[in-house]
PDB file of N, CA and C in Angstrom:
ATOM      1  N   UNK A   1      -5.903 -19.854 -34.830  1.00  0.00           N
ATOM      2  CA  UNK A   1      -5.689 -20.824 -33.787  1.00  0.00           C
ATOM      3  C   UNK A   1      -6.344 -20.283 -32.515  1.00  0.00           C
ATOM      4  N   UNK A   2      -6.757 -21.257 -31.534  1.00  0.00           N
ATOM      5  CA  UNK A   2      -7.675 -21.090 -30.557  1.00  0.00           C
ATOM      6  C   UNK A   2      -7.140 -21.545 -29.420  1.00  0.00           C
ATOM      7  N   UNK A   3      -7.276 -21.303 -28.118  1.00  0.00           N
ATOM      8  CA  UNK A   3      -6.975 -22.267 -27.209  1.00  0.00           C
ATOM      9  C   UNK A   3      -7.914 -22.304 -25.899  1.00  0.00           C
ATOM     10  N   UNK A   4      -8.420 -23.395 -24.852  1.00  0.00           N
ATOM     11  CA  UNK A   4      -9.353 -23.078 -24.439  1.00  0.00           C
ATOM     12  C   UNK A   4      -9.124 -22.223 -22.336  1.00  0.00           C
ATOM     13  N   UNK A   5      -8.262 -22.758 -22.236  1.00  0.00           N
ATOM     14  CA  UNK A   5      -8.132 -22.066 -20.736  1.00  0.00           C
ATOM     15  C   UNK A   5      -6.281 -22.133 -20.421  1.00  0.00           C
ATOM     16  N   UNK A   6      -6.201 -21.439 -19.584  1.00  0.00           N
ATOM     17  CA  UNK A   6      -4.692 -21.637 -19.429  1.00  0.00           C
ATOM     18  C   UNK A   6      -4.938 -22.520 -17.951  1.00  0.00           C
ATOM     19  N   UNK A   7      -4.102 -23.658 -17.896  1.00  0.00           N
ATOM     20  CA  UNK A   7      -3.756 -24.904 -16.504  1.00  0.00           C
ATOM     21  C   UNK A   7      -3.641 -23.375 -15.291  1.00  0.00           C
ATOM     22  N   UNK A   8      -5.284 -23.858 -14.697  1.00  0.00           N
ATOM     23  CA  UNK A   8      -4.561 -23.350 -12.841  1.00  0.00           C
ATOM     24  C   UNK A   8      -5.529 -22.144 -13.118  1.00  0.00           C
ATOM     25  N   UNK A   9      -6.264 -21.445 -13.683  1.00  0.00           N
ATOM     26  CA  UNK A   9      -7.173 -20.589 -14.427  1.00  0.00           C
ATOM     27  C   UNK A   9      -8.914 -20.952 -14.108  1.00  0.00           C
ATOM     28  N   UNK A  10      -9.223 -20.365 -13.293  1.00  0.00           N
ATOM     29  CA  UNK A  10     -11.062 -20.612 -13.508  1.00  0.00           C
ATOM     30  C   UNK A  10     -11.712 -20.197 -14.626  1.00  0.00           C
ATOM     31  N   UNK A  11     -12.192 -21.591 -15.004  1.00  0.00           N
ATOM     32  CA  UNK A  11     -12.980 -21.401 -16.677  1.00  0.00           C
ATOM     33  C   UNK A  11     -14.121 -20.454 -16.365  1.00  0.00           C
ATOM     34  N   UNK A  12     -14.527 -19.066 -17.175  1.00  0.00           N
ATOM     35  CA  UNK A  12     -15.394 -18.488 -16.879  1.00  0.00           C
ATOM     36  C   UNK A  12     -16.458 -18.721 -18.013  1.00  0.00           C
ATOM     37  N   UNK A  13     -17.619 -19.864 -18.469  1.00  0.00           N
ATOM     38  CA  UNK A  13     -18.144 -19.982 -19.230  1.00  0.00           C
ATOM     39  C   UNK A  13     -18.219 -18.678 -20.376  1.00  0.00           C
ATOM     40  N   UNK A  14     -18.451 -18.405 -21.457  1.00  0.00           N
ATOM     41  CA  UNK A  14     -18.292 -17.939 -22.406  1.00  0.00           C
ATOM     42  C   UNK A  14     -17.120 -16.775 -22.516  1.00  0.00           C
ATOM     43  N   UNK A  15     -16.349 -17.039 -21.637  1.00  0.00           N
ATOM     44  CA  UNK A  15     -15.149 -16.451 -21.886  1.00  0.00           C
ATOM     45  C   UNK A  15     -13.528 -17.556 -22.020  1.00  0.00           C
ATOM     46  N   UNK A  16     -14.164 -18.698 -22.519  1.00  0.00           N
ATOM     47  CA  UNK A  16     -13.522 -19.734 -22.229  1.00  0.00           C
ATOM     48  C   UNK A  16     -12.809 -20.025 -23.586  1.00  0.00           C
ATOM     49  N   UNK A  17     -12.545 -18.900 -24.615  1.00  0.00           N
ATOM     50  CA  UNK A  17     -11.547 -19.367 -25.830  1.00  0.00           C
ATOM     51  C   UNK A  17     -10.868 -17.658 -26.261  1.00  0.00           C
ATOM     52  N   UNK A  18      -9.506 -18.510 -26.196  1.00  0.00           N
ATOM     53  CA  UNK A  18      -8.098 -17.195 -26.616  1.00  0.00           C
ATOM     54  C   UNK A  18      -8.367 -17.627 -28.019  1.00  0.00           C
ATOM     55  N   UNK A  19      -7.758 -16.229 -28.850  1.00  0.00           N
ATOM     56  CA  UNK A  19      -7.896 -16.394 -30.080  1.00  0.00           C
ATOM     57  C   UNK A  19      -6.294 -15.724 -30.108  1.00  0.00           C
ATOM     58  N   UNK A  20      -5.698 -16.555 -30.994  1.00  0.00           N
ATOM     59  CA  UNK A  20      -4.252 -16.483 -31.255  1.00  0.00           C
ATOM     60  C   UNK A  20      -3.623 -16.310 -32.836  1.00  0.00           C
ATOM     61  N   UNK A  21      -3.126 -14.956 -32.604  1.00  0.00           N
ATOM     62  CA  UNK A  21      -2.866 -14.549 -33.717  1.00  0.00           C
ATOM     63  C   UNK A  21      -1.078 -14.528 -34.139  1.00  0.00           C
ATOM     64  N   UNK A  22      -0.822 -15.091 -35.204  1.00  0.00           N
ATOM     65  CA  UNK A  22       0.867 -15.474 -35.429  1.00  0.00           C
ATOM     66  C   UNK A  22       1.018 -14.711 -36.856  1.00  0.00           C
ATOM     67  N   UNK A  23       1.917 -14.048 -36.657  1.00  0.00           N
ATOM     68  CA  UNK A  23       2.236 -12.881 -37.868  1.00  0.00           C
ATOM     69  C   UNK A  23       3.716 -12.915 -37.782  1.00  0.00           C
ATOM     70  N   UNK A  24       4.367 -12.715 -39.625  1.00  0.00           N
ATOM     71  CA  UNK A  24       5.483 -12.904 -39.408  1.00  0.00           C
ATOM     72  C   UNK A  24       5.968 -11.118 -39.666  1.00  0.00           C
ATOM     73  N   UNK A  25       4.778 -10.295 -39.886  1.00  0.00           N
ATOM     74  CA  UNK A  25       5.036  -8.653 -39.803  1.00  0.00           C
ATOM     75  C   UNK A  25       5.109  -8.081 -38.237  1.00  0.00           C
ATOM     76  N   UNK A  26       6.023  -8.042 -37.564  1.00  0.00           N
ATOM     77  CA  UNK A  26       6.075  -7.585 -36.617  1.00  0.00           C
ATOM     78  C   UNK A  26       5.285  -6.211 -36.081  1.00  0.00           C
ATOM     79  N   UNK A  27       5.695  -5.377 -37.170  1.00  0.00           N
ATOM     80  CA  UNK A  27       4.925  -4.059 -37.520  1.00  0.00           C
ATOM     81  C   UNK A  27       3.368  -3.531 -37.456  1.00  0.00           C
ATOM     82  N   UNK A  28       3.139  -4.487 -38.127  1.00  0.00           N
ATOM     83  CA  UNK A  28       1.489  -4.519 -38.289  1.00  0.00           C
ATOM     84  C   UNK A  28       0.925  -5.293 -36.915  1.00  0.00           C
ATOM     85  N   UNK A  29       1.534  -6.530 -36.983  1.00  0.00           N
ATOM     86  CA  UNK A  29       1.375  -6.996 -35.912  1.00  0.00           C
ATOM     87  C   UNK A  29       1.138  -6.509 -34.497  1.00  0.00           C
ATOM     88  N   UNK A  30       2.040  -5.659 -34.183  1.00  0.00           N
ATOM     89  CA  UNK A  30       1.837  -4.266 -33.144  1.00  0.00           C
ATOM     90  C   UNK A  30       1.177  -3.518 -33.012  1.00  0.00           C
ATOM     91  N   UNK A  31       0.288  -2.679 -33.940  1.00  0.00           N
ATOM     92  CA  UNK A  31      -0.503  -2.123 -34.629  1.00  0.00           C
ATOM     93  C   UNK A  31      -1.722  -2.581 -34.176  1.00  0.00           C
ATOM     94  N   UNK A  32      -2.203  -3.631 -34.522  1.00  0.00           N
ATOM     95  CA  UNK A  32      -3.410  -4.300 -34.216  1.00  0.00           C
ATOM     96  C   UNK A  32      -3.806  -4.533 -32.863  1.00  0.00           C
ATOM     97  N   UNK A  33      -2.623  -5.154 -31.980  1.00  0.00           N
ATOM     98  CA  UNK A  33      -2.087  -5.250 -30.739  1.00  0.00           C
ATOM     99  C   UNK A  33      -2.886  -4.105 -29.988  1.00  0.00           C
ATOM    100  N   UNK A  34      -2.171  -2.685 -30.019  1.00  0.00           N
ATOM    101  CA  UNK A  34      -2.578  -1.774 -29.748  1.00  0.00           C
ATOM    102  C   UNK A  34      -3.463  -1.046 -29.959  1.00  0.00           C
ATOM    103  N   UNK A  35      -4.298  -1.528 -31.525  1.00  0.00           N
ATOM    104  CA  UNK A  35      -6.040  -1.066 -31.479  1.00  0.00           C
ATOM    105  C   UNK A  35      -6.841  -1.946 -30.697  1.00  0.00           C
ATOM    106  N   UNK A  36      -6.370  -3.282 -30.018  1.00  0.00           N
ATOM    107  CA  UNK A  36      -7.439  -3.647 -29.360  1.00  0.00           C
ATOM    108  C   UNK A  36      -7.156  -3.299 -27.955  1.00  0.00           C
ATOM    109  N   UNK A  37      -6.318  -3.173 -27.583  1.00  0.00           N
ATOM    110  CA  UNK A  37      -5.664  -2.553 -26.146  1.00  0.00           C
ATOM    111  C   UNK A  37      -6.391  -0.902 -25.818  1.00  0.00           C
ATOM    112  N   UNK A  38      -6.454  -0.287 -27.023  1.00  0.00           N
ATOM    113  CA  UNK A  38      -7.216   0.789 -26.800  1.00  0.00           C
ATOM    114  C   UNK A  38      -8.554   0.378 -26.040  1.00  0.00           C
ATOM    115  N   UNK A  39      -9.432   0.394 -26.847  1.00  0.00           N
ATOM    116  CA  UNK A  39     -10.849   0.359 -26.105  1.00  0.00           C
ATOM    117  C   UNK A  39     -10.955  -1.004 -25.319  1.00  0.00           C
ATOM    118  N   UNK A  40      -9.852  -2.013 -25.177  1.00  0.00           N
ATOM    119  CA  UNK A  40      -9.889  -3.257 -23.980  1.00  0.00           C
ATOM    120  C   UNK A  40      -8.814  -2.785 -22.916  1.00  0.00           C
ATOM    121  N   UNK A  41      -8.382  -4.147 -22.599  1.00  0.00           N
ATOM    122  CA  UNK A  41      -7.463  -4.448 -21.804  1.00  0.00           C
ATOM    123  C   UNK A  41      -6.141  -4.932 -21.716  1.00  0.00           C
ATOM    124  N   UNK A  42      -5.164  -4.430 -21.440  1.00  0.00           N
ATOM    125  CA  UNK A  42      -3.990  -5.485 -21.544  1.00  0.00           C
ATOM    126  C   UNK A  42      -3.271  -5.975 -20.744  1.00  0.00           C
ATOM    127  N   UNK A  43      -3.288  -7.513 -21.131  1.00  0.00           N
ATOM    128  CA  UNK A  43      -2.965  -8.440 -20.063  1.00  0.00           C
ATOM    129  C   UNK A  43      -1.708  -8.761 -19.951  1.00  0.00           C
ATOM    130  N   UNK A  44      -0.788  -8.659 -21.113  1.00  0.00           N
ATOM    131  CA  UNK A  44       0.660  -8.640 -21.051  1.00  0.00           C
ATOM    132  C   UNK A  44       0.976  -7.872 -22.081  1.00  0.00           C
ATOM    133  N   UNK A  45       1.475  -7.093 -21.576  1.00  0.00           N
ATOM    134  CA  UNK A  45       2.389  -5.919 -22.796  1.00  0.00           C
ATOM    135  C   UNK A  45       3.178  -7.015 -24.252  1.00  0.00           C
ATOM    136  N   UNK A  46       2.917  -6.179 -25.076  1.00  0.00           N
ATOM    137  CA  UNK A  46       3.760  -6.993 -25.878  1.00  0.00           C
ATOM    138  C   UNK A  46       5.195  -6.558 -25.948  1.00  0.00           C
ATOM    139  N   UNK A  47       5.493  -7.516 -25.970  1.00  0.00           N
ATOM    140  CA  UNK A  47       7.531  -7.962 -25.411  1.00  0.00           C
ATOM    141  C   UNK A  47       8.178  -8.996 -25.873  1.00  0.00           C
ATOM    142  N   UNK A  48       9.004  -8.860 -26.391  1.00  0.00           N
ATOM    143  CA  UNK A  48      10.029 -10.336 -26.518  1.00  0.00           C
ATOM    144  C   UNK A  48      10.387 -11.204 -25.568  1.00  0.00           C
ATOM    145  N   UNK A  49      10.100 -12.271 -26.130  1.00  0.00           N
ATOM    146  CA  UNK A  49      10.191 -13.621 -24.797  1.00  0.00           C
ATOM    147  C   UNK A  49      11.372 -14.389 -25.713  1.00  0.00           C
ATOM    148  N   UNK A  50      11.442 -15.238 -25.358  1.00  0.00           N
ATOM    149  CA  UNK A  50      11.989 -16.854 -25.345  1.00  0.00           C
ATOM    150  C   UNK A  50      12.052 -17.370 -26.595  1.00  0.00           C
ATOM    151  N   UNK A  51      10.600 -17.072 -27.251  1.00  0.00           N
ATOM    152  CA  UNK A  51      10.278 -17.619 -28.590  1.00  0.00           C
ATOM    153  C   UNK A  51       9.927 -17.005 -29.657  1.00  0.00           C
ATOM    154  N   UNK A  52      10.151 -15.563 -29.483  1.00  0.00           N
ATOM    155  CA  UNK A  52       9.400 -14.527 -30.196  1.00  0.00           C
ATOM    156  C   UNK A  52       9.611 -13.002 -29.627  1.00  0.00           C
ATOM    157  N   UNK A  53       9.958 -12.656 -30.977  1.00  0.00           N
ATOM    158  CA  UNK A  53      10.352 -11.449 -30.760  1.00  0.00           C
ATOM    159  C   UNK A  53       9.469 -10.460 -30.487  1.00  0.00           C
ATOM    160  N   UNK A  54       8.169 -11.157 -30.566  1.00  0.00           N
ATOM    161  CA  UNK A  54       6.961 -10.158 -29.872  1.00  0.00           C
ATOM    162  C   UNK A  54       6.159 -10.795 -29.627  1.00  0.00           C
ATOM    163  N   UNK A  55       5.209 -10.864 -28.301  1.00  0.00           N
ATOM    164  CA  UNK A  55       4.550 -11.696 -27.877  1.00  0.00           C
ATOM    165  C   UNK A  55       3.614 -10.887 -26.902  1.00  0.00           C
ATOM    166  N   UNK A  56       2.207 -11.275 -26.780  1.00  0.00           N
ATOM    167  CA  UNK A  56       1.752 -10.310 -26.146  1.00  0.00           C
ATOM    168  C   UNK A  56      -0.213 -10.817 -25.587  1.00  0.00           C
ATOM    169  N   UNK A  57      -0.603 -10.689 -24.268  1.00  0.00           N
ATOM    170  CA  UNK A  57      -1.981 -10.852 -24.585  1.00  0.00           C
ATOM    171  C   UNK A  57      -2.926  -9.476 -24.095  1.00  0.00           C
ATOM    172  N   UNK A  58      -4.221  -9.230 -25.286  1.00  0.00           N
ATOM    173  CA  UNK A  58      -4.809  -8.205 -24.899  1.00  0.00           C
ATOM    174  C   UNK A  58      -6.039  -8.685 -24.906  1.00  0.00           C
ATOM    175  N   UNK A  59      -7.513  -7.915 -24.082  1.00  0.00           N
ATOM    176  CA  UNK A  59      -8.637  -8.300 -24.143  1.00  0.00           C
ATOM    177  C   UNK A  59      -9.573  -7.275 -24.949  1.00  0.00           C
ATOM    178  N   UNK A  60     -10.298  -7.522 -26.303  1.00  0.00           N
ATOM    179  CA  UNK A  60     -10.725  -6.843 -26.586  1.00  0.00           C
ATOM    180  C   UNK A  60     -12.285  -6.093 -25.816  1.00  0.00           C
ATOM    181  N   UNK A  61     -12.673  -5.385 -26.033  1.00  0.00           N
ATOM    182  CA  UNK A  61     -13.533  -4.708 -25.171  1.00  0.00           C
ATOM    183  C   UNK A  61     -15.034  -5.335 -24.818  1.00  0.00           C
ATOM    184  N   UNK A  62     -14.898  -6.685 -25.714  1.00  0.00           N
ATOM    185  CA  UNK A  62     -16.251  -7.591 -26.031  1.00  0.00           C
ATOM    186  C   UNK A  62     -15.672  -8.620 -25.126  1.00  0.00           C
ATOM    187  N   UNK A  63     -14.335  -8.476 -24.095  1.00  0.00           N
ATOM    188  CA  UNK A  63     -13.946  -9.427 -23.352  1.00  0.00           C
ATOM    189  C   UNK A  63     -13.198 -10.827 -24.124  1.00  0.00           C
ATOM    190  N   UNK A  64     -13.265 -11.016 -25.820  1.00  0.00           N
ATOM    191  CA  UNK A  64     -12.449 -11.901 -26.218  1.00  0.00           C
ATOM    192  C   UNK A  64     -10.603 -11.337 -25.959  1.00  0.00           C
ATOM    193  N   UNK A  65     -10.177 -12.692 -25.750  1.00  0.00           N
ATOM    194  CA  UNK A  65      -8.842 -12.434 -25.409  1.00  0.00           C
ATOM    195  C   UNK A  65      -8.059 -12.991 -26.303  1.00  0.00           C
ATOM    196  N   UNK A  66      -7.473 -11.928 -26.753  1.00  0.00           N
ATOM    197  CA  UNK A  66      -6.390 -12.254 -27.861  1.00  0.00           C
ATOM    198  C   UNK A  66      -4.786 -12.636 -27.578  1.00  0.00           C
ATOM    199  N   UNK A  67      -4.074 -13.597 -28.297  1.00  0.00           N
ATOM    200  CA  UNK A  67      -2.745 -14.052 -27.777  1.00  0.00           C
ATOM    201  C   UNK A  67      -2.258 -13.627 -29.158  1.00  0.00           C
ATOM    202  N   UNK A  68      -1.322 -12.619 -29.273  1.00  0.00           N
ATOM    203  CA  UNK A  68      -0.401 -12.118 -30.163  1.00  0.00           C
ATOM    204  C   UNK A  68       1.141 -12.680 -30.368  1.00  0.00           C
ATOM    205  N   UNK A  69       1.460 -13.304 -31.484  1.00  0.00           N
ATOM    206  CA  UNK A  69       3.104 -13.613 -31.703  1.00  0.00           C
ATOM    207  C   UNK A  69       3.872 -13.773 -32.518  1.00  0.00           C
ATOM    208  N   UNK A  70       5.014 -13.137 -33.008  1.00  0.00           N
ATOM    209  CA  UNK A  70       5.833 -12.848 -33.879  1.00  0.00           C
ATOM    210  C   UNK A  70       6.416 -14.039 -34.174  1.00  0.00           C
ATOM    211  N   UNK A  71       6.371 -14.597 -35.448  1.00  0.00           N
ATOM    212  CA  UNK A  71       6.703 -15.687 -35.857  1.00  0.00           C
ATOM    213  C   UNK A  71       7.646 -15.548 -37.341  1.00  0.00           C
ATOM    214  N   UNK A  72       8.798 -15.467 -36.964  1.00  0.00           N
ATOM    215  CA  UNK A  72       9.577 -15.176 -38.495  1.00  0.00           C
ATOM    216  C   UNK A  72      10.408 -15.923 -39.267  1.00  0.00           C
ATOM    217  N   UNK A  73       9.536 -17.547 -39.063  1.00  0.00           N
ATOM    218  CA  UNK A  73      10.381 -18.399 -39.717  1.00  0.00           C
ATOM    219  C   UNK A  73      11.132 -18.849 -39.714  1.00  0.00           C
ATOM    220  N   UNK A  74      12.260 -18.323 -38.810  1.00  0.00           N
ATOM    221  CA  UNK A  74      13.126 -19.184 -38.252  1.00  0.00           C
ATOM    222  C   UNK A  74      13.457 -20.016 -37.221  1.00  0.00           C
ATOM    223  N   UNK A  75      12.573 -20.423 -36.532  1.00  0.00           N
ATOM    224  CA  UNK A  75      12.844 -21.018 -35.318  1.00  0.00           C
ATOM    225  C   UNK A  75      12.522 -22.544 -35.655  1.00  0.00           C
TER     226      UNK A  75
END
């Protein structure tokens, strides 16, 4: 899943799509999280919110921005 700008956000041409990743392994999920946080950026720690017990955005070092979230079926 993709999404293209967040409302209130200046579109920066070719940096203009999140790539969103929903895992119901929390574990691994984290994991990955934190190999792209290594050699990028991170834009929100991953943390439990509202809807998910882990939720998180990082930028990988090629500037794609990834949206991370724990999804375990029950909601």
């Amino acid at each position: 899943m993709f999404s293209d700008a967040t409302p209130g956000v200046p579109v920066e041409i070719g940096k203009n799509i999140n790539v969103a990743v929903v895992s119901d392994d929390l574990k691994k999920m984290t994991a990955e999280f934190n190999r792209l946080g290594q050699d990028g950026k991170i834009q929100m720690e991953l943390q439990e919110t509202f809807w998910s017990l882990g939720y998180g955005i990082a930028e990988d070092k090629y500037g794609v921005v990834w949206m991370f979230s724990h999804d375990d079926g029950r909601q």
